[in-house]
Every structure is written in C-alpha cells, then in structure tokens.
C-alpha atoms as a PDB file:
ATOM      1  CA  UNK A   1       1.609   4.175  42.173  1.00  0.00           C
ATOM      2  CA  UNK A   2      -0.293   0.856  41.675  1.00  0.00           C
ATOM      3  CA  UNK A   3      -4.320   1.393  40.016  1.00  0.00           C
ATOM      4  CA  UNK A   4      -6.837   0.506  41.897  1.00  0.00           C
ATOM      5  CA  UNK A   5      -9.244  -2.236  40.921  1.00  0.00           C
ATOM      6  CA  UNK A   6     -11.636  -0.034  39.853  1.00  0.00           C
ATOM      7  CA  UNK A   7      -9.187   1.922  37.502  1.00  0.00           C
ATOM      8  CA  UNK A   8      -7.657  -1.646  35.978  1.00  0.00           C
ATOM      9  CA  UNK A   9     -11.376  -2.351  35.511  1.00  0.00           C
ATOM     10  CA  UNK A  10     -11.969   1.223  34.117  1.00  0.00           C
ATOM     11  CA  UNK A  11      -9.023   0.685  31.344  1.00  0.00           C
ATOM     12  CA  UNK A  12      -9.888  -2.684  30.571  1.00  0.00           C
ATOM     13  CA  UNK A  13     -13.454  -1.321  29.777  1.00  0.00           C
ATOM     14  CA  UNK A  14     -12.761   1.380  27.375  1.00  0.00           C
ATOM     15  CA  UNK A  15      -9.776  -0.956  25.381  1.00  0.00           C
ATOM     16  CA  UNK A  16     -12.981  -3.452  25.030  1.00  0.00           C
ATOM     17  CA  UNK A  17     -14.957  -0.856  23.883  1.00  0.00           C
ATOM     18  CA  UNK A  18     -12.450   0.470  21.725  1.00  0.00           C
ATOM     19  CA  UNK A  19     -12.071  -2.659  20.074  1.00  0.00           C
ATOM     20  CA  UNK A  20     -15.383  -3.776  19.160  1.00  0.00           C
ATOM     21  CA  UNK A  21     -15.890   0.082  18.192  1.00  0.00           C
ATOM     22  CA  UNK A  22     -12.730  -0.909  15.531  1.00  0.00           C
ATOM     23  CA  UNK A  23     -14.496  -4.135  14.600  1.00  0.00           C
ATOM     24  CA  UNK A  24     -17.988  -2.354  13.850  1.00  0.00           C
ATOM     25  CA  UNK A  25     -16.090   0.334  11.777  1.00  0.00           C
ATOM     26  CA  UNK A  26     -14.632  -2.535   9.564  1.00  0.00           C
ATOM     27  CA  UNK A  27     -17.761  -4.369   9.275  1.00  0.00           C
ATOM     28  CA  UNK A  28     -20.460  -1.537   8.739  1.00  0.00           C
ATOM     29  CA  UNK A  29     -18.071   1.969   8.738  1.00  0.00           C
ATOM     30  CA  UNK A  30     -18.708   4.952  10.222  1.00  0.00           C
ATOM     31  CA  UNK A  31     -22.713   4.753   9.790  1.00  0.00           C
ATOM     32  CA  UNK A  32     -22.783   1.269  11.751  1.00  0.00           C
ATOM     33  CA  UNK A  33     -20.922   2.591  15.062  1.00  0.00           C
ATOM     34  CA  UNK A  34     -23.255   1.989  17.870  1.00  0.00           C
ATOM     35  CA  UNK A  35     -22.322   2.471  21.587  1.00  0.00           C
ATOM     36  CA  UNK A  36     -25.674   0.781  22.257  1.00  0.00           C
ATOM     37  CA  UNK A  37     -24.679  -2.160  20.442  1.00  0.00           C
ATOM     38  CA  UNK A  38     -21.171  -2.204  22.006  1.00  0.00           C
ATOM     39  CA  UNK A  39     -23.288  -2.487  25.399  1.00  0.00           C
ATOM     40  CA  UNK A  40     -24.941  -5.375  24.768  1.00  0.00           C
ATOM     41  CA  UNK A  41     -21.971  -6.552  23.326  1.00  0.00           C
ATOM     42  CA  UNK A  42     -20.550  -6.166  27.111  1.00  0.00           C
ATOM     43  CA  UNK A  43     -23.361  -6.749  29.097  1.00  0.00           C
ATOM     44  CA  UNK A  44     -24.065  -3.615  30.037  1.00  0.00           C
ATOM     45  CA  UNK A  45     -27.094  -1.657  30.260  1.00  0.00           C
ATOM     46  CA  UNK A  46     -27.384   1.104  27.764  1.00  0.00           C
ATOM     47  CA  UNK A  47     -26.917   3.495  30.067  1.00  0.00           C
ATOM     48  CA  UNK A  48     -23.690   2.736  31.779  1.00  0.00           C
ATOM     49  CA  UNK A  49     -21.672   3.043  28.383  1.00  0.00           C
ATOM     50  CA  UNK A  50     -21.941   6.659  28.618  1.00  0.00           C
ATOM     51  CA  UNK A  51     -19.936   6.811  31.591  1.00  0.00           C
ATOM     52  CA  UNK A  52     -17.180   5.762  29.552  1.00  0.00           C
ATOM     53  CA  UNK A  53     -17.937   7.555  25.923  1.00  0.00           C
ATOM     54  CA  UNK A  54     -20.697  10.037  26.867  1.00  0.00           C
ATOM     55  CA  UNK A  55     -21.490  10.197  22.941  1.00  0.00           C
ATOM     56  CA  UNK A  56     -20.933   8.858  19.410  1.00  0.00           C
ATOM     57  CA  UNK A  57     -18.898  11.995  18.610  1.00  0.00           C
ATOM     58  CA  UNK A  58     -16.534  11.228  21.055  1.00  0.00           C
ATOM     59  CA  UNK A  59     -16.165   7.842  20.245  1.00  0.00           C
ATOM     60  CA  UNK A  60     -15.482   8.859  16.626  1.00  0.00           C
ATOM     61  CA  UNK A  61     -12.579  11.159  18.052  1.00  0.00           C
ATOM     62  CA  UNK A  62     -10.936   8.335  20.074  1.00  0.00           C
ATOM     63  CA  UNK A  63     -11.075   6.195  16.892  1.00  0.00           C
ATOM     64  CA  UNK A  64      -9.705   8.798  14.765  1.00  0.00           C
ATOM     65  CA  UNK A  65      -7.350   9.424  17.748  1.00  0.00           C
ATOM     66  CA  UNK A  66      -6.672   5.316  18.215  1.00  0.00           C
ATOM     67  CA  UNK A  67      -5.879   5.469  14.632  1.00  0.00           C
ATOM     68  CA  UNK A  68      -3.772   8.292  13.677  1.00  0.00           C
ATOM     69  CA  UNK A  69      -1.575   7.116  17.287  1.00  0.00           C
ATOM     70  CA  UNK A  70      -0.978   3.488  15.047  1.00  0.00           C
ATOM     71  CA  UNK A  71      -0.396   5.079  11.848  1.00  0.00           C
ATOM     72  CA  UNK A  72       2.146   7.569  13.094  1.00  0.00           C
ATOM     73  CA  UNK A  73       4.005   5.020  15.316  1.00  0.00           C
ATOM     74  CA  UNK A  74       4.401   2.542  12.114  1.00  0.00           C
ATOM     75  CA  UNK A  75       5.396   4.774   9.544  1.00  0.00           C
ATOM     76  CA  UNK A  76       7.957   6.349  12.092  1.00  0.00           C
ATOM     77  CA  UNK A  77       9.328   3.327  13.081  1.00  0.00           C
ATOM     78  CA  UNK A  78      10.109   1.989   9.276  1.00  0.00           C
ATOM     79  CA  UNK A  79      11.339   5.559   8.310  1.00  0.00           C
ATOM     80  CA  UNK A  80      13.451   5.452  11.778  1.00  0.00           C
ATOM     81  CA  UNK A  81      15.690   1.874  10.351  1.00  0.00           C
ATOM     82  CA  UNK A  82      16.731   4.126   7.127  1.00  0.00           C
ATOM     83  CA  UNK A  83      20.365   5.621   7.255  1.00  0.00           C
ATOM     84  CA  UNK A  84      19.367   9.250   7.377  1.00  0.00           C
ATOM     85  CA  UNK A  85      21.446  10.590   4.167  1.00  0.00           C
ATOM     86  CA  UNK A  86      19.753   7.932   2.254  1.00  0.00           C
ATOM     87  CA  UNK A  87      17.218  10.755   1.536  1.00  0.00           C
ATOM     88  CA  UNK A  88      15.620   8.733  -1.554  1.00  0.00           C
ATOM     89  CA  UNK A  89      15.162   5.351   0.530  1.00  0.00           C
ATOM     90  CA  UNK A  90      13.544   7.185   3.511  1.00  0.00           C
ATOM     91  CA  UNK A  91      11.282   8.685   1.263  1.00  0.00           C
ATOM     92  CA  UNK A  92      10.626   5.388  -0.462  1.00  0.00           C
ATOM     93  CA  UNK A  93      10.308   3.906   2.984  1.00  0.00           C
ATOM     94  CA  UNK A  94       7.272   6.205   3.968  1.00  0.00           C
ATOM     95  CA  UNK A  95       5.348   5.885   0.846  1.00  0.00           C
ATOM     96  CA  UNK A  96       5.856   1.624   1.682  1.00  0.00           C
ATOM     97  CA  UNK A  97       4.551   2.153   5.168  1.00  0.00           C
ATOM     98  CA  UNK A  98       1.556   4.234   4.853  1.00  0.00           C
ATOM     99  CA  UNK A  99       0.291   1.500   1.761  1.00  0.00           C
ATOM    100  CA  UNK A 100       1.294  -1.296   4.437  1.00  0.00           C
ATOM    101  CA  UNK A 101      -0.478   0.405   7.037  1.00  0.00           C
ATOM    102  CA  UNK A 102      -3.875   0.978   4.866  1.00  0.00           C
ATOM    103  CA  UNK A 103      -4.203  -2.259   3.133  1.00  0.00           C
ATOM    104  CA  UNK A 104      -3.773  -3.556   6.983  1.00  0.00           C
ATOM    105  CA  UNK A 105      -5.848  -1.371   8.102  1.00  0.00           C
ATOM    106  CA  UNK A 106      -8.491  -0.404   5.237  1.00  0.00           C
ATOM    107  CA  UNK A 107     -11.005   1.168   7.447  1.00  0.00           C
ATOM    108  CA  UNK A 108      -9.633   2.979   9.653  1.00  0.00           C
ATOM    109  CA  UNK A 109      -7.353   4.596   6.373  1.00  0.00           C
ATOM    110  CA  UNK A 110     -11.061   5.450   5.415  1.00  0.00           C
ATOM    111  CA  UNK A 111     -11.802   6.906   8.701  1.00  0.00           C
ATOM    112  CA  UNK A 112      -8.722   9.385   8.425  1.00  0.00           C
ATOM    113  CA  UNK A 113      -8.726   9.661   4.622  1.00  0.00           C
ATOM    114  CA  UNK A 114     -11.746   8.754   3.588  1.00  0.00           C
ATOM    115  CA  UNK A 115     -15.421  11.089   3.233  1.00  0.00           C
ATOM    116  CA  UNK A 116     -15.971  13.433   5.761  1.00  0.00           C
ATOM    117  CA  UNK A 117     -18.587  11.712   8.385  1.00  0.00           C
ATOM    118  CA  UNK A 118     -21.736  13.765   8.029  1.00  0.00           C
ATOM    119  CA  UNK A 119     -22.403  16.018  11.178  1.00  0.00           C
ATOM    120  CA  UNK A 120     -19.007  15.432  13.057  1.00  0.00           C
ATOM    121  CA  UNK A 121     -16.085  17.623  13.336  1.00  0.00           C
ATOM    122  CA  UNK A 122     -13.158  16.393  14.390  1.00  0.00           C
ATOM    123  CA  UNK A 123     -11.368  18.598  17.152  1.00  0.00           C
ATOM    124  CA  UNK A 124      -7.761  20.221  16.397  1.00  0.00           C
ATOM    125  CA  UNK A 125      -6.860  20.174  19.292  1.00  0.00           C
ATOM    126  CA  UNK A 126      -6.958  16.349  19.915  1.00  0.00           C
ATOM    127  CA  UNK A 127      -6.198  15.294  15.866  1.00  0.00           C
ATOM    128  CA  UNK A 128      -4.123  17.787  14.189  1.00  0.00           C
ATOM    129  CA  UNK A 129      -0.806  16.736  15.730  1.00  0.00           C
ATOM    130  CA  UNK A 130      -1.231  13.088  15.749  1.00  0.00           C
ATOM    131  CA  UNK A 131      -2.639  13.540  11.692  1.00  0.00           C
ATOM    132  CA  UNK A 132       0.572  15.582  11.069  1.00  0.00           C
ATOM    133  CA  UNK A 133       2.866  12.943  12.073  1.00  0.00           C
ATOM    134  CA  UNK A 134       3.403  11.434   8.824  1.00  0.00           C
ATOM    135  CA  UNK A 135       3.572  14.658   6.367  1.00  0.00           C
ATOM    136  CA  UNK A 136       6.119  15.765   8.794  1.00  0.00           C
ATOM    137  CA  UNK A 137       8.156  12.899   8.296  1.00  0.00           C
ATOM    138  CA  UNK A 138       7.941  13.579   4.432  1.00  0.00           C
ATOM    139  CA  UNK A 139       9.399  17.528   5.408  1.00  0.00           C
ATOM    140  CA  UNK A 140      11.960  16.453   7.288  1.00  0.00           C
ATOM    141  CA  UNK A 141      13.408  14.266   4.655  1.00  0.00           C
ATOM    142  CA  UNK A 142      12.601  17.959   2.530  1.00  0.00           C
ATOM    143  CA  UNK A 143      14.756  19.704   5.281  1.00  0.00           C
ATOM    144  CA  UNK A 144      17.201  17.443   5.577  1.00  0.00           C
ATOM    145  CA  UNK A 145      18.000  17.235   1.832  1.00  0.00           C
ATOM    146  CA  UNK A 146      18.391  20.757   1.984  1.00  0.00           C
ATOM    147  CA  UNK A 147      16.083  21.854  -0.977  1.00  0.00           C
ATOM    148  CA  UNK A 148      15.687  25.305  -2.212  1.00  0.00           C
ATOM    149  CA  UNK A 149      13.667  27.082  -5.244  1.00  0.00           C
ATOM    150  CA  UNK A 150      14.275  26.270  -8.602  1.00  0.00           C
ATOM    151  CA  UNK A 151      14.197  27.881 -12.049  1.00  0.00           C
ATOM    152  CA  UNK A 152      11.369  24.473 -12.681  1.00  0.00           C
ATOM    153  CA  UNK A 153       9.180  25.673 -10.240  1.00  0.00           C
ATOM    154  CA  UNK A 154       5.732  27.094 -11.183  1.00  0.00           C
ATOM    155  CA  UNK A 155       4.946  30.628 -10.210  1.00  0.00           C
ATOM    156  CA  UNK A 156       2.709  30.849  -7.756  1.00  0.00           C
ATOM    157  CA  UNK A 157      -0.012  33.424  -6.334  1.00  0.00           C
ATOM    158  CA  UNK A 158       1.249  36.346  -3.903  1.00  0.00           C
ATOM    159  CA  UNK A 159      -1.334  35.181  -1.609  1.00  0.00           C
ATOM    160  CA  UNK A 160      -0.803  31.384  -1.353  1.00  0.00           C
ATOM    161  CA  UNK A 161       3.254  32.385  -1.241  1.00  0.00           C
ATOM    162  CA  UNK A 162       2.279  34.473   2.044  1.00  0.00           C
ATOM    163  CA  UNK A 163       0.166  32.173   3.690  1.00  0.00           C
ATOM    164  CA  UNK A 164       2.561  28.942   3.321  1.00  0.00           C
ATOM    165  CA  UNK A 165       5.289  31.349   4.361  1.00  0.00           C
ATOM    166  CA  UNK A 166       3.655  32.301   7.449  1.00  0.00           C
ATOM    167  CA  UNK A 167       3.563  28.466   8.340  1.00  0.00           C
ATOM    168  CA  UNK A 168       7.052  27.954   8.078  1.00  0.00           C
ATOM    169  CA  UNK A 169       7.712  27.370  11.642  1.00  0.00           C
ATOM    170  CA  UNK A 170       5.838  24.964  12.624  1.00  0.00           C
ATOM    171  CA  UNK A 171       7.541  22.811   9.870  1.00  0.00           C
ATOM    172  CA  UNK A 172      10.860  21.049   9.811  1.00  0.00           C
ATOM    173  CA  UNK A 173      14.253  23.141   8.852  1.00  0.00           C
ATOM    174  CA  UNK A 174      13.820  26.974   6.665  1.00  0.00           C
ATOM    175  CA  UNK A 175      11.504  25.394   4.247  1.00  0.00           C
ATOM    176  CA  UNK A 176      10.783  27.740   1.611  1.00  0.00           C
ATOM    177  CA  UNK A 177       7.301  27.995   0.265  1.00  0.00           C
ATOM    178  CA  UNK A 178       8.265  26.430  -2.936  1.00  0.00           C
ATOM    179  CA  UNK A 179       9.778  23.636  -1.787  1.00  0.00           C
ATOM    180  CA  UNK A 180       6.545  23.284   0.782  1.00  0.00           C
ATOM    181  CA  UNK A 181       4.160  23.022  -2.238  1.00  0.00           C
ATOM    182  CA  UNK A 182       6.433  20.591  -3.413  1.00  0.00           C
ATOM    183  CA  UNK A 183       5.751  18.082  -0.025  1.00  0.00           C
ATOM    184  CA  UNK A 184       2.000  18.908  -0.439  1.00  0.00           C
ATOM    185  CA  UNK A 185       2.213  17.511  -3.618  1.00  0.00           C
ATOM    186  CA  UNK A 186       3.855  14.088  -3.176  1.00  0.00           C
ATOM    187  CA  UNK A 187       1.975  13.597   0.536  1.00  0.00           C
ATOM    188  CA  UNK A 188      -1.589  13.808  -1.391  1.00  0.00           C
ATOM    189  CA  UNK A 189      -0.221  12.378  -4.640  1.00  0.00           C
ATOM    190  CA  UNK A 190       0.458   9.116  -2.422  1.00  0.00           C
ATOM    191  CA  UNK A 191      -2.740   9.446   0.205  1.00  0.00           C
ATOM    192  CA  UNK A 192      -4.633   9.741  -3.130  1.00  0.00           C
ATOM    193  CA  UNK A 193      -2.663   6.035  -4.957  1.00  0.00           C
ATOM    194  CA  UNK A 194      -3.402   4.620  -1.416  1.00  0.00           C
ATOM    195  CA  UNK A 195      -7.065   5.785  -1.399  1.00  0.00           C
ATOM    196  CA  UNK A 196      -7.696   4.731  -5.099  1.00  0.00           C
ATOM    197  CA  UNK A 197      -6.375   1.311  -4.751  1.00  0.00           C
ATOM    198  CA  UNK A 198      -8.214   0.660  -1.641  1.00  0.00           C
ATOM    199  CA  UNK A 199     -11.232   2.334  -2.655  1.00  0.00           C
ATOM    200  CA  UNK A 200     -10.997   0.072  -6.218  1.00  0.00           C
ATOM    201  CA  UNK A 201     -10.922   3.040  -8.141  1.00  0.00           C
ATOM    202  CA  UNK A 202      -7.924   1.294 -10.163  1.00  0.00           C
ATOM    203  CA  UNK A 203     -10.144  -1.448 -11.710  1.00  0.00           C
ATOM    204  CA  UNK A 204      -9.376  -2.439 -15.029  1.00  0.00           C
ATOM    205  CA  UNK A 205      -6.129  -0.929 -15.300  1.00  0.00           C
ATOM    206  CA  UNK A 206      -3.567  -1.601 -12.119  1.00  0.00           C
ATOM    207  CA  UNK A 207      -3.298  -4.782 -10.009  1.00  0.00           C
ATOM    208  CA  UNK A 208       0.579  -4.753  -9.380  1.00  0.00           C
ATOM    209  CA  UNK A 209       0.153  -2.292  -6.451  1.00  0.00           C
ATOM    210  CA  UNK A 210       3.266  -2.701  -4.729  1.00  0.00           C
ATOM    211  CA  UNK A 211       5.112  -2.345  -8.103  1.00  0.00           C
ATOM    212  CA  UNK A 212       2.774   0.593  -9.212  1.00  0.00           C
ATOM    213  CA  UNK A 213       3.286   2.581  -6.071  1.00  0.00           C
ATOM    214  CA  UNK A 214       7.290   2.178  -5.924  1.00  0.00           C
ATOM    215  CA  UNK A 215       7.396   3.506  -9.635  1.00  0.00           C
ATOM    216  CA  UNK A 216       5.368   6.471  -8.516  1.00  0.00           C
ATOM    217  CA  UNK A 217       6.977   7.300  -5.675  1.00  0.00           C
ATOM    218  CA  UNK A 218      10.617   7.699  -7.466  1.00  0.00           C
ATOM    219  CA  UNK A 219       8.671  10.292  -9.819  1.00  0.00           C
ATOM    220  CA  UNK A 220       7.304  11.567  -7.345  1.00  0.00           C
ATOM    221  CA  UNK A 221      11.277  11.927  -5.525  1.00  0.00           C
ATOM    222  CA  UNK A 222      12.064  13.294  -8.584  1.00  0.00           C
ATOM    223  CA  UNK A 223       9.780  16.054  -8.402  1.00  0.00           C
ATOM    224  CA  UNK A 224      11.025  16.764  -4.939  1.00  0.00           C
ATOM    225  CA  UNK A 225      14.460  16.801  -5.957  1.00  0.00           C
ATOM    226  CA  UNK A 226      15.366  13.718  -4.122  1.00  0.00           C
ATOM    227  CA  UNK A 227      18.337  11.634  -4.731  1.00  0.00           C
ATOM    228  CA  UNK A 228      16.861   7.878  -6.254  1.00  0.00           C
ATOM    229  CA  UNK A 229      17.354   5.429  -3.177  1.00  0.00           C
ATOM    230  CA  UNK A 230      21.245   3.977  -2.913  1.00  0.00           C
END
C-alpha cells in the first residue's frame, strides 16, 4: 500500500526530529535535549511537536531505542563476516565493534552506558531486547564453544547460583551458571575499557587504544576459555 502524503510527511517529521534530537545529545547531552528547541529548529510552533513526541521522556526512549537499533545492527553485522568455529576471532570481532561503534558514536555510548538520566526510567518493554543484542552475541560464541564448569572457577553463593540458573532460557545453548558469570564478566570488563577511554579516565597512562583493547580482550578469551583467534 502506497503512504499517503500526510504519512510521508509524518515520517519525514519525526526522522528530522530524531536527528537534531541526536545532534543536541552530542552537543549538550542528555540535560540539553529540548523538544522546544527542536521546534523552532523546524518551524513549528511549540505546540505541534507534541503531536509527534508528546514528552521529553519519550523522546529519551526513542533515542535510547534509535541507538541500541544501530549498535546492535553493527556489532552483528562484523560478528556475522567471522567463520563461526573461529570462536576466538568472533569474540575479538565484538569487542572491535562495540569500541568502533562508541568512539563513532561517543554520546549516544553515554546515553546507553553512561549515568543514569535523573528522573527517567527507561521502559523494558521497549529497551531490554534491543540492549541485549550485543551480550547475546558474546553467549552465543559461550554456547557455541561449548563451555562447561571448571575446577578454576570461584565458588559462588547458593543464591546468585539459583537466580542465574533460573535465567538460563532466555540465553543461548544450556549455559551453566558458571560459565554465565563468566560472559558477565568479559561484557562489563569491555563496556567498562570502552567507557574509560571515552570518558578519559585513561589519562596519563594509555593512548594506544586499539592496541590496549585487543590485548585485553585475548585475556579476557582466556578467562572464558576461548580458543586465541586463528
């Protein structure tokens, strides 16, 4: 079925909206976002911007929503060009792609990674999937390596045992919660390189990023039990 003026007009609207929203949360962050600004911006009157993003809190969810959507698609398509028993090299290839994507993309990473915006809660039911994109790639390379528990691993509680056990299925493969912990670990050991490079919390010691962050990430495949990249 072909849209109707008004619809073409309709999407055409909110992608303009959309993206000066994306230019005033590079400039200014989250404090500076301003649909009043993004009406003059578009010659509208105040008023008719609502009609399109009734408030800031939904504006911040179709950012966080914009963003997660480009994140997801560009670590998925480098991690999709690696020959899947090259377990170390896929794993490699993610770490590569989410630094790619931030320093491309430094606030919006912020957005998604950064401090929580005061006053706003994000909705699960329109983030959660979209923000699990990536860790799930970094499971399935888990599951597909076929890693169980080893005599290395740390206890741990009864209580965190059950709970990661009862999230098992909505996870990649028979993950046990040992191995789990293990993915938790080397997803937030690289978010937190990312976020400390972009956030310049590496002054004074590391400027060879790239370098730094490939050297991590084999220790870091190391602790998962992954093979080093062929």
């Amino acid at each position: 079925m072909t849209d109707t003026p008004r619809q073409r007009q309709h999407r055409q609207t909110m992608a303009d909206i959309l993206r000066l929203a994306h230019q005033q949360l590079a400039a200014e962050g989250t404090a500076g976002l301003s649909l009043r600004a993004i009406a003059r911006e578009l010659g509208l009157v105040s008023s008719a911007i609502y009609r399109y993003v009734p408030s800031r809190d939904e504006l911040l969810t179709l950012l966080i929503e914009e963003s997660y959507t480009a994140y997801g698609d560009a670590v998925e398509a480098a991690e999709s060009r690696i020959r899947r028993d090259d377990l170390g090299r896929r794993w490699l290839t993610i770490g590569r792609a989410v630094r790619r994507w931030a320093v491309a993309n430094p606030a919006e990473w912020a957005l998604l990674y950064g401090s929580p915006v005061p006053d706003y809660q994000a909705p699960p039911e329109r983030t959660t999937a979209a923000g699990s994109r990536v860790p799930l790639l970094v499971l399935a390379v888990l599951a597909d390596a076929d890693l169980k528990p080893s005599a290395d691993d740390p206890p741990m509680t009864a209580a965190l045992h059950r709970e990661l056990d009862r999230l098992r299925p909505q996870f990649p493969g028979d993950l046990k919660p040992e191995v789990l912990t293990r993915g938790l670990l080397a997803f937030s050991s690289l978010c937190g390189l990312v976020s400390l490079e972009l956030f310049g919390q590496f002054t004074n010691t590391v400027t060879q990023f790239p370098g730094h962050l490939d050297h991590q990430l084999t220790r870091l495949g190391a602790v998962l039990g992954l093979p080093e990249p062929s």
